[in-house]
Protein backbone atom coordinates (compact mmCIF):
# COMPACT_ATOMS: atom_id res chain seq x y z
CA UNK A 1 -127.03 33.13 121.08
CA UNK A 2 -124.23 34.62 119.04
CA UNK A 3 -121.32 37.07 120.20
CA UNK A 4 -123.18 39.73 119.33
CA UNK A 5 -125.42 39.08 121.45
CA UNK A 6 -123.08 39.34 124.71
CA UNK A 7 -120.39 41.36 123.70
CA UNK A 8 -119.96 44.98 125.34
CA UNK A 9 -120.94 47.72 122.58
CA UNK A 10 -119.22 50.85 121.40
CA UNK A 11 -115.94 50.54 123.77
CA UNK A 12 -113.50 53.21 124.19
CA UNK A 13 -110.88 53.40 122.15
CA UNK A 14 -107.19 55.00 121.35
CA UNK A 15 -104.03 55.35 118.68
CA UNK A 16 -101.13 53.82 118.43
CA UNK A 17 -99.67 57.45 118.86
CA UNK A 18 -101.38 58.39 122.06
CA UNK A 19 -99.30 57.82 125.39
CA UNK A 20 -99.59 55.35 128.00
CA UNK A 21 -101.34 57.84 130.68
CA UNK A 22 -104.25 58.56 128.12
CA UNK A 23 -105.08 54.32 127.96
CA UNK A 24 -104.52 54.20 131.62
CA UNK A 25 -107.30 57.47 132.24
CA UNK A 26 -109.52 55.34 129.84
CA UNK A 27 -109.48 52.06 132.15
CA UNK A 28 -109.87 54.33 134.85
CA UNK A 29 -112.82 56.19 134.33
CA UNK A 30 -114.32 52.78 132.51
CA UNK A 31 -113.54 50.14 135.30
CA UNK A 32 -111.57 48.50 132.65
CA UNK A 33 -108.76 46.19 131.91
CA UNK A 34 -108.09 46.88 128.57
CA UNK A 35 -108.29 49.45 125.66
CA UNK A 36 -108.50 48.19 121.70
CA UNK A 37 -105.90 50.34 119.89
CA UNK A 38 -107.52 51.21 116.42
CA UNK A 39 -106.25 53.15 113.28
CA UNK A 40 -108.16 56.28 111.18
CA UNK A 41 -110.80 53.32 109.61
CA UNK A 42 -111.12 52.14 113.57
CA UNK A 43 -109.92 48.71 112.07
CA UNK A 44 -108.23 46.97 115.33
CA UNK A 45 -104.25 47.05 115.71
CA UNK A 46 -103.70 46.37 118.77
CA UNK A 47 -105.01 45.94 122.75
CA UNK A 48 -103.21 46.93 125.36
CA UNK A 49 -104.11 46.26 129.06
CA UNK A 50 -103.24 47.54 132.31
CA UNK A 51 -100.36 44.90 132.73
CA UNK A 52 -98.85 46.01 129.30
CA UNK A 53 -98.98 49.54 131.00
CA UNK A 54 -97.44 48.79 134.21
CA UNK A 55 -94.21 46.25 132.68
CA UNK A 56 -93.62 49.13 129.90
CA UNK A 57 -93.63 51.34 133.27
CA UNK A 58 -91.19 49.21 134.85
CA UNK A 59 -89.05 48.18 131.72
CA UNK A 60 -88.90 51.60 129.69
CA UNK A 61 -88.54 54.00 133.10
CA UNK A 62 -89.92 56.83 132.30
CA UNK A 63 -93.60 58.72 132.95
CA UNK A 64 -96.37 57.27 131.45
CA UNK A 65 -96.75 60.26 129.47
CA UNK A 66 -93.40 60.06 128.07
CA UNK A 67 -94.20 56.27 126.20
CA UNK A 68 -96.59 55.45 123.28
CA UNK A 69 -99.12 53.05 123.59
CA UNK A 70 -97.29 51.27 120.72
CA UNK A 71 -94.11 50.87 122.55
CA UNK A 72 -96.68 48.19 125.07
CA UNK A 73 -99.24 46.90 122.71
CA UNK A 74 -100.18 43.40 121.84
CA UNK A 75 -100.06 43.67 117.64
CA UNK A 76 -102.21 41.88 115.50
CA UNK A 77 -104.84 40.88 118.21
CA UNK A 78 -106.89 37.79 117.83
CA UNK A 79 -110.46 38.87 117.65
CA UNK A 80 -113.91 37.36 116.49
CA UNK A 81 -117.20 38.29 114.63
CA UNK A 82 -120.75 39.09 115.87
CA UNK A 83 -121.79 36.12 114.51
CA UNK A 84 -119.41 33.77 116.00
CA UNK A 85 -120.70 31.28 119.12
CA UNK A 86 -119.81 31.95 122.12
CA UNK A 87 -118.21 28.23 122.31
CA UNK A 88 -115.64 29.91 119.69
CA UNK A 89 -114.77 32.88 121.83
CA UNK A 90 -114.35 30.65 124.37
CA UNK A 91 -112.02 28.34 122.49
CA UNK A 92 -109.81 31.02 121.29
CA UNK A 93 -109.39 32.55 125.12
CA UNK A 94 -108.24 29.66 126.05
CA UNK A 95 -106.07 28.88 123.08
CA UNK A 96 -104.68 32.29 123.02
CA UNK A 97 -104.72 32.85 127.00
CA UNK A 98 -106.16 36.25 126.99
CA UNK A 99 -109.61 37.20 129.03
CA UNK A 100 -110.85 39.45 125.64
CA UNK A 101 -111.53 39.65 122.07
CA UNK A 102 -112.12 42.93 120.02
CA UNK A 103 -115.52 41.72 117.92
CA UNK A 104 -114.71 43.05 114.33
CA UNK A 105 -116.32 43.49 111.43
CA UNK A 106 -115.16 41.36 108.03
CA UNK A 107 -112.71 44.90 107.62
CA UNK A 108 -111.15 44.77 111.12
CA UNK A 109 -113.52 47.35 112.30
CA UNK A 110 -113.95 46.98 115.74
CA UNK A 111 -117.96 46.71 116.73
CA UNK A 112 -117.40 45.70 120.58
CA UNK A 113 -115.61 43.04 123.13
CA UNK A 114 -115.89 40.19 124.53
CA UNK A 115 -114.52 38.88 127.39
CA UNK A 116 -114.61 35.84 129.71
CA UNK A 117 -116.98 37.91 132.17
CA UNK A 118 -119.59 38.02 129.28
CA UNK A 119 -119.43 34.27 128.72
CA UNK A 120 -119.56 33.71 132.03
CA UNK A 121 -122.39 35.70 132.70
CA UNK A 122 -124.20 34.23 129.81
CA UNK A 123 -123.76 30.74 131.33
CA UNK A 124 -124.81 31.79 134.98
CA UNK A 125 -128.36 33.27 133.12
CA UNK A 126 -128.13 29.99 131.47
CA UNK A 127 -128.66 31.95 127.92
CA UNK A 128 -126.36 29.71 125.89
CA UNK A 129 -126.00 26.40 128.47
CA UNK A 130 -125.17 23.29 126.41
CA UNK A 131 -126.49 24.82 123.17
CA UNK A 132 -123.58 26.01 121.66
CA UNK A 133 -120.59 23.60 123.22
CA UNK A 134 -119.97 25.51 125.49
CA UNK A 135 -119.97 24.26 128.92
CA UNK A 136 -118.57 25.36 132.81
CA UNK A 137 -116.17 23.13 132.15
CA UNK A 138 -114.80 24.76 129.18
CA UNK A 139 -115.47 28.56 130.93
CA UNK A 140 -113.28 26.86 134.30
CA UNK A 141 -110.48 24.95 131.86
CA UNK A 142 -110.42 28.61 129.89
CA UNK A 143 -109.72 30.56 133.31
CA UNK A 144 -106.78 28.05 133.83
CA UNK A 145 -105.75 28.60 130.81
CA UNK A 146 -105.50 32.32 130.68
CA UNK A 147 -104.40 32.87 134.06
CA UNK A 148 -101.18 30.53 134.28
CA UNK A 149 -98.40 31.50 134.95
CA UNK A 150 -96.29 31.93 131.62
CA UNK A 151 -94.23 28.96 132.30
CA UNK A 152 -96.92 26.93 133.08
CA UNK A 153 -99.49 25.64 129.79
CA UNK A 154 -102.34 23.35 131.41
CA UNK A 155 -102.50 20.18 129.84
CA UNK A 156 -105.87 20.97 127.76
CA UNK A 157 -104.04 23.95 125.96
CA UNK A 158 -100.60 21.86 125.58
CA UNK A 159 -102.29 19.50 123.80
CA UNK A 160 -103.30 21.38 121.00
């Protein structure tokens, strides 16, 4: 089992250029949390999530329509390949403490995501259980890791 075997295909994407209210409508009508921001080669940029949206909301104060999606990006995203195991899409969540990785291609182009959901689905079908490293103990440390609080780093991430 490889990442390209779990990752979500063909996502929706947008430019740096676009506003804030056009990423937002995107999570919207996709149940999503997060959009990949791509250039004119759809090489990947940047991600930026519906937190991103709502601080530059609360920090820039004016209408969604009024900022660019590059004024609230995260730039120079972490991502992974197709080929990858899930064990190292784990380990890079966790390292990273985000919940997704734009899967690229060896130029940047973005191919699909991944995101703690999919690995956890994979182990609940049991698809990859043990035969990649990866274990629920590395999906639950991961989940600690990317959901504490800023000021906190759990103890497995510190000590990297």
């Amino acid at each position: 089992m490889k990442v390209g075997d779990l990752m979500s295909r063909k996502p929706r994407t947008c430019s740096a250029g676009e506003t804030l209210d056009r990423a937002a409508r995107i999570m919207w009508e996709d149940d999503c949390g997060c959009v990949p921001v791509v250039d004119e080669q759809n090489r990947v940029i940047g991600m930026i999530t519906d937190r991103d949206i709502c601080m530059a909301a609360y920090t820039q104060g004016v209408p969604l329509s009024a900022s660019s999606i590059a004024s609230a990006m995260a730039k120079n995203p972490i991502s992974c390949a197709p080929s990858d195991m899930p064990a190292t899409a784990e380990h890079l969540m966790q390292k990273h403490r985000i919940r997704r990785l734009p899967v690229v291609d060896d130029k940047r182009r973005l191919i699909g995501i991944v995101s703690l959901a999919d690995l956890a689905r994979a182990m609940a079908t049991r698809q990859t259980f043990g035969a990649d490293g990866m274990t629920w103990q590395a999906i639950a440390h991961t989940l600690c890791a990317v959901s504490a609080p800023r000021r906190f780093v759990p103890p497995s991430v510190a000590a990297e």
